[in-house]
PDB file of N, CA and C in Angstrom:
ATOM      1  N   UNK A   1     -67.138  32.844  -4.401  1.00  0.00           N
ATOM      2  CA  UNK A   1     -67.925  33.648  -5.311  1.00  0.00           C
ATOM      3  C   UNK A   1     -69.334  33.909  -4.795  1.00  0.00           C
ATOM      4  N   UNK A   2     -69.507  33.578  -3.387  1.00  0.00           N
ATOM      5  CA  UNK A   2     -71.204  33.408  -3.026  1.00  0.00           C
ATOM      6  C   UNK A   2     -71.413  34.861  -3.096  1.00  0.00           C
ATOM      7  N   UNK A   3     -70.498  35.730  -2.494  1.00  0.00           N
ATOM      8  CA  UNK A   3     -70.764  37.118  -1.652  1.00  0.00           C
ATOM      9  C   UNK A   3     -70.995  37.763  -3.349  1.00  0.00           C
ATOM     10  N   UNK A   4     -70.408  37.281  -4.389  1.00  0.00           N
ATOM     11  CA  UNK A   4     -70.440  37.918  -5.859  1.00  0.00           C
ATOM     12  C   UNK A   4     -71.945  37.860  -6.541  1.00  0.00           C
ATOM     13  N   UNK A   5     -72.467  36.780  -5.984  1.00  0.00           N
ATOM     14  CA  UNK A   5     -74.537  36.599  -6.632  1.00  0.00           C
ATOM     15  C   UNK A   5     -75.525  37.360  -5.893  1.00  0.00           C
ATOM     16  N   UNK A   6     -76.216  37.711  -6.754  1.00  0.00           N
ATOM     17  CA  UNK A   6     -77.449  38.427  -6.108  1.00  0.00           C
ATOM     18  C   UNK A   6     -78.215  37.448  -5.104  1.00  0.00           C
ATOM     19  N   UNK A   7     -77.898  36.054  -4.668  1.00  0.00           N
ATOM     20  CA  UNK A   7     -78.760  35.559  -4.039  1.00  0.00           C
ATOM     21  C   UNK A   7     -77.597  34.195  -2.809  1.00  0.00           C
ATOM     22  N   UNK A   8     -76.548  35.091  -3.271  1.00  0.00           N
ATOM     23  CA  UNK A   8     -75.872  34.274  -2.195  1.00  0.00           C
ATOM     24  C   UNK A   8     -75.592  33.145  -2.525  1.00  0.00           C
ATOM     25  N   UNK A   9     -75.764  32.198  -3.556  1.00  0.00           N
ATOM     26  CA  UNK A   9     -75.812  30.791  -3.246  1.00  0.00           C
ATOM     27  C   UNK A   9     -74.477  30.404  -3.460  1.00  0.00           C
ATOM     28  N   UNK A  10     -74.391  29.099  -3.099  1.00  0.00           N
ATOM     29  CA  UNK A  10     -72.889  28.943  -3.251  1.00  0.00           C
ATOM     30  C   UNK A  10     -72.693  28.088  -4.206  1.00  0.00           C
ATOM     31  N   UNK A  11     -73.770  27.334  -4.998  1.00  0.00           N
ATOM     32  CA  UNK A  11     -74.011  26.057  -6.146  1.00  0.00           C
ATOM     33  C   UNK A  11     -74.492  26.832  -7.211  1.00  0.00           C
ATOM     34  N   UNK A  12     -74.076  26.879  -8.231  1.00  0.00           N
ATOM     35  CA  UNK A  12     -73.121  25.471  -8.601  1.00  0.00           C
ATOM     36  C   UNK A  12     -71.317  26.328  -8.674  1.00  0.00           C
ATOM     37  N   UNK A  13     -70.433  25.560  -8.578  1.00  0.00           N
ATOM     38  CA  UNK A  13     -69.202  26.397  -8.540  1.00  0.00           C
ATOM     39  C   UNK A  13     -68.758  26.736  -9.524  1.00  0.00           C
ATOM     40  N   UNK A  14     -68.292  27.970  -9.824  1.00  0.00           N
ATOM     41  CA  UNK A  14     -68.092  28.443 -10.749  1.00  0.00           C
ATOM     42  C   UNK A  14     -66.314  28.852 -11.203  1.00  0.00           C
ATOM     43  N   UNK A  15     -66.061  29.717 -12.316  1.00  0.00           N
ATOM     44  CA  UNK A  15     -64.875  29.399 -12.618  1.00  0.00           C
ATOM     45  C   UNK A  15     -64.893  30.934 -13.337  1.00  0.00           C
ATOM     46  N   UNK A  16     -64.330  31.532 -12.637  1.00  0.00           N
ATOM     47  CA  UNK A  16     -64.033  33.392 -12.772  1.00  0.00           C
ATOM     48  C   UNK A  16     -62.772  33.830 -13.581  1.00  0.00           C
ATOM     49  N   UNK A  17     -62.885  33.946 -14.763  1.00  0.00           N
ATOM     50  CA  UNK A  17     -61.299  34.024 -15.621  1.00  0.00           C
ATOM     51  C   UNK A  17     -61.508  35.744 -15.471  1.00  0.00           C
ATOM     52  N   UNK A  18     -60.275  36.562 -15.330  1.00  0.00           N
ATOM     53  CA  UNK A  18     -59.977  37.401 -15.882  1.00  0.00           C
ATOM     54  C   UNK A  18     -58.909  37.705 -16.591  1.00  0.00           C
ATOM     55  N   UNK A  19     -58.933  38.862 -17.680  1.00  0.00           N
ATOM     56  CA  UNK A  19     -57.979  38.718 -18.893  1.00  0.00           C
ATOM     57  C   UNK A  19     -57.516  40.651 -18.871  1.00  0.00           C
ATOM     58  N   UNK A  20     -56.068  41.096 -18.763  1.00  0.00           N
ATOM     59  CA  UNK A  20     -55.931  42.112 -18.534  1.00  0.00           C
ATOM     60  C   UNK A  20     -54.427  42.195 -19.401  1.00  0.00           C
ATOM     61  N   UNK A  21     -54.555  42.845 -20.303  1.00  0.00           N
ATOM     62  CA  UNK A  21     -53.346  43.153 -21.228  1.00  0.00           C
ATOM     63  C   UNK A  21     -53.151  42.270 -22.185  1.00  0.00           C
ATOM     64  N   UNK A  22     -53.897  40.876 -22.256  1.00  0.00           N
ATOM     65  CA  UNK A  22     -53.654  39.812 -23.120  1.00  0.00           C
ATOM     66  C   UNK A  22     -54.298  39.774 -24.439  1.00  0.00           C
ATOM     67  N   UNK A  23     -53.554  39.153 -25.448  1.00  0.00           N
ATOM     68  CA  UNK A  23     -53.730  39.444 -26.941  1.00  0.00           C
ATOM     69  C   UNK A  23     -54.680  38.023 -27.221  1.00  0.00           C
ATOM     70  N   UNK A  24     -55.763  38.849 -28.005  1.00  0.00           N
ATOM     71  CA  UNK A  24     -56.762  37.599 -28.531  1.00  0.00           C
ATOM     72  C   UNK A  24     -56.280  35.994 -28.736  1.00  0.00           C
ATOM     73  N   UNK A  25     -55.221  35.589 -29.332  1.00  0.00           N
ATOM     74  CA  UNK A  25     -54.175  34.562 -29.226  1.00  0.00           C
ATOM     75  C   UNK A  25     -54.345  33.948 -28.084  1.00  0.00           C
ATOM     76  N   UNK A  26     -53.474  34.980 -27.013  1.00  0.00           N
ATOM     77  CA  UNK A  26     -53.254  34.321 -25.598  1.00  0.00           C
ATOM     78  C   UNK A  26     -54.559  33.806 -24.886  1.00  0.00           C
ATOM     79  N   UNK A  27     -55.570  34.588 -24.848  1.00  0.00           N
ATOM     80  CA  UNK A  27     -57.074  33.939 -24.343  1.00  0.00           C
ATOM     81  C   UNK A  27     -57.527  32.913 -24.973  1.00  0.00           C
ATOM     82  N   UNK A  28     -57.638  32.858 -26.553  1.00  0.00           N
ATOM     83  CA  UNK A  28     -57.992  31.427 -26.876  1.00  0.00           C
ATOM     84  C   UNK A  28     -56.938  30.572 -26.424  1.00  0.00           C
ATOM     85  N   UNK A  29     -56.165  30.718 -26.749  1.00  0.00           N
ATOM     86  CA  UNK A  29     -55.269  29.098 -25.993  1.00  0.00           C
ATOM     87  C   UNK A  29     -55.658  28.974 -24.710  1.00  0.00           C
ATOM     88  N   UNK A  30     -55.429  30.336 -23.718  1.00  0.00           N
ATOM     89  CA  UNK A  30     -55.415  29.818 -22.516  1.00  0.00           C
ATOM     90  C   UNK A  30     -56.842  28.905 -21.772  1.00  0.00           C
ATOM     91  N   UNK A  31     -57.939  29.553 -22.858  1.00  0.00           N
ATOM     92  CA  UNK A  31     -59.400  29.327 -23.054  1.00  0.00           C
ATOM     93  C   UNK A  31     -59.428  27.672 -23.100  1.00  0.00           C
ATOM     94  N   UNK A  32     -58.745  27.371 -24.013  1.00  0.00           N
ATOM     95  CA  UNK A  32     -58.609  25.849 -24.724  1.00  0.00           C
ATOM     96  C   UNK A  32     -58.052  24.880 -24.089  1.00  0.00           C
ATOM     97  N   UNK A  33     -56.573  25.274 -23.432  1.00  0.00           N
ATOM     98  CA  UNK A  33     -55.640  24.853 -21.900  1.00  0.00           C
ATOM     99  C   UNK A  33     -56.992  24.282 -21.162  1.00  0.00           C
ATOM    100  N   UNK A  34     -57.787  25.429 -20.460  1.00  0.00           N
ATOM    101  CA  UNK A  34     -58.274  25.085 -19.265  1.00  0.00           C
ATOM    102  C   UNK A  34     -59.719  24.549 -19.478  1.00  0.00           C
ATOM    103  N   UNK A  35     -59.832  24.223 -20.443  1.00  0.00           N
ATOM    104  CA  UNK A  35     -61.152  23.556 -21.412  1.00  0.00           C
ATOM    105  C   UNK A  35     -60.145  21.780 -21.361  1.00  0.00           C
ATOM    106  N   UNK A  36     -59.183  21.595 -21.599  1.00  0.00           N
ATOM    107  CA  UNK A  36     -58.577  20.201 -21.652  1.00  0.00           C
ATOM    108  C   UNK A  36     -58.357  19.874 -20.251  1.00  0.00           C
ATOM    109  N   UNK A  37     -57.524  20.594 -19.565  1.00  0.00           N
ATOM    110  CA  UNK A  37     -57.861  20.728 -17.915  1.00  0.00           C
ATOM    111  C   UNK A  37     -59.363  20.117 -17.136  1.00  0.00           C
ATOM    112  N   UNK A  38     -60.283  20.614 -17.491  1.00  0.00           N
ATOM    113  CA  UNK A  38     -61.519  20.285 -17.294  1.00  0.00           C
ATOM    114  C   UNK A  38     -62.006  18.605 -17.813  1.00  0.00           C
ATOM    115  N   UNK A  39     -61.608  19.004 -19.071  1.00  0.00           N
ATOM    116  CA  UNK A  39     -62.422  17.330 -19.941  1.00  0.00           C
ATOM    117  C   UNK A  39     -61.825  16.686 -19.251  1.00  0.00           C
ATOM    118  N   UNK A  40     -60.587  16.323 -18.600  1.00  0.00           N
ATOM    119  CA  UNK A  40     -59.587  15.393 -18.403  1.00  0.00           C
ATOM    120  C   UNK A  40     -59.814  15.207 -16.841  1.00  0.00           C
ATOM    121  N   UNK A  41     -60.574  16.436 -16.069  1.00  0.00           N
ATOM    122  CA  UNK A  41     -60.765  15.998 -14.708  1.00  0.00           C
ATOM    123  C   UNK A  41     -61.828  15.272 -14.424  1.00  0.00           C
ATOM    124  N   UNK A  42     -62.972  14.814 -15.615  1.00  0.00           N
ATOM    125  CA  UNK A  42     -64.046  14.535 -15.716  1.00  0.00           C
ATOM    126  C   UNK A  42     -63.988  12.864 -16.043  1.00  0.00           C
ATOM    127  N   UNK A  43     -62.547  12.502 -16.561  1.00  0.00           N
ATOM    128  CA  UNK A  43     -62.589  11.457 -17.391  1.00  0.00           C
ATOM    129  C   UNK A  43     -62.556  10.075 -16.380  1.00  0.00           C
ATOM    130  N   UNK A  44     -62.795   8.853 -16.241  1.00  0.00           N
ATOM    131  CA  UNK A  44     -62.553   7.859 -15.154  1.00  0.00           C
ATOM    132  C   UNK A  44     -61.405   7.345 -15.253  1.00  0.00           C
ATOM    133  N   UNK A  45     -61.241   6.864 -14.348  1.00  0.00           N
ATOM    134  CA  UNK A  45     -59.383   6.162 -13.924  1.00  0.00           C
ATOM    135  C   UNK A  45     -58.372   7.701 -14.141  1.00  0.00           C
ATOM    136  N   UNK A  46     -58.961   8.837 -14.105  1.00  0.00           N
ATOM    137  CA  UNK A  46     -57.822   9.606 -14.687  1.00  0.00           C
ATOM    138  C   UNK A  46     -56.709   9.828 -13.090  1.00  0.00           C
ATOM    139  N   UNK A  47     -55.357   9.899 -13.602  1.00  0.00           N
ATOM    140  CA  UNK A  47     -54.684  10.580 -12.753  1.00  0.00           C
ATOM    141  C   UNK A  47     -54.311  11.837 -12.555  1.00  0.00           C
ATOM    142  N   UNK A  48     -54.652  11.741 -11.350  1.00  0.00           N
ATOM    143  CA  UNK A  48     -53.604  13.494 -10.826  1.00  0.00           C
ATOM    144  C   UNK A  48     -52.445  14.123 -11.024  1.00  0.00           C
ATOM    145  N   UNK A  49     -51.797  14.562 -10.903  1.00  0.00           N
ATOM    146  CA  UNK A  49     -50.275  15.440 -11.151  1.00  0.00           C
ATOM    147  C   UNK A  49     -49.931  14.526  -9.457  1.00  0.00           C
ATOM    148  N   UNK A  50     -48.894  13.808  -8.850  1.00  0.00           N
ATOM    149  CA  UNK A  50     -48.414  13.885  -7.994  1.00  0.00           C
ATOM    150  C   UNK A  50     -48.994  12.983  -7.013  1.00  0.00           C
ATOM    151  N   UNK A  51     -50.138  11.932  -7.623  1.00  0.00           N
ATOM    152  CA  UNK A  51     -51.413  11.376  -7.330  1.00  0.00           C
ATOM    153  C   UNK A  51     -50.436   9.901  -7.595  1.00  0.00           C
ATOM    154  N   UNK A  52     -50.112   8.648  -6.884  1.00  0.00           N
ATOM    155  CA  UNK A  52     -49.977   6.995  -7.016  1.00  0.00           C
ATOM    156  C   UNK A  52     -50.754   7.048  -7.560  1.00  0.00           C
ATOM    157  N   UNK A  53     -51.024   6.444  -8.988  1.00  0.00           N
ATOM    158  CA  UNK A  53     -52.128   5.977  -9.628  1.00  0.00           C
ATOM    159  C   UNK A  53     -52.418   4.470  -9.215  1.00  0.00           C
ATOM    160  N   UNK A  54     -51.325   3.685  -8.282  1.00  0.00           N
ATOM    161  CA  UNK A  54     -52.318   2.235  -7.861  1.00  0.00           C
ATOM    162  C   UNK A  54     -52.753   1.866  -6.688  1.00  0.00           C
TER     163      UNK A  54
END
């Protein structure tokens, strides 16, 4: 996304949704999905998808 800012930078990383044909419904959930996605990558001891957790 650097080449996308008026100043090039590459911090902090960002997270570019686009939404094309989808019904108000489908964006909030999908909104909410990747909002739990997030909290949960943040959380300690958490595991990965495919990740030995010991």
């Amino acid at each position: 996304m650097s080449a996308c800012r008026s100043n090039r930078a590459t911090a902090p990383p960002q997270l570019v949704l686009g939404f094309g044909d989808v019904g108000e419904r489908a964006i909030t959930e999908g909104i909410a999905t990747i909002g739990d996605l997030l909290a949960g990558a943040c959380r300690p001891g958490r595991v990965v998808a495919g990740q030995d957790p010991s």
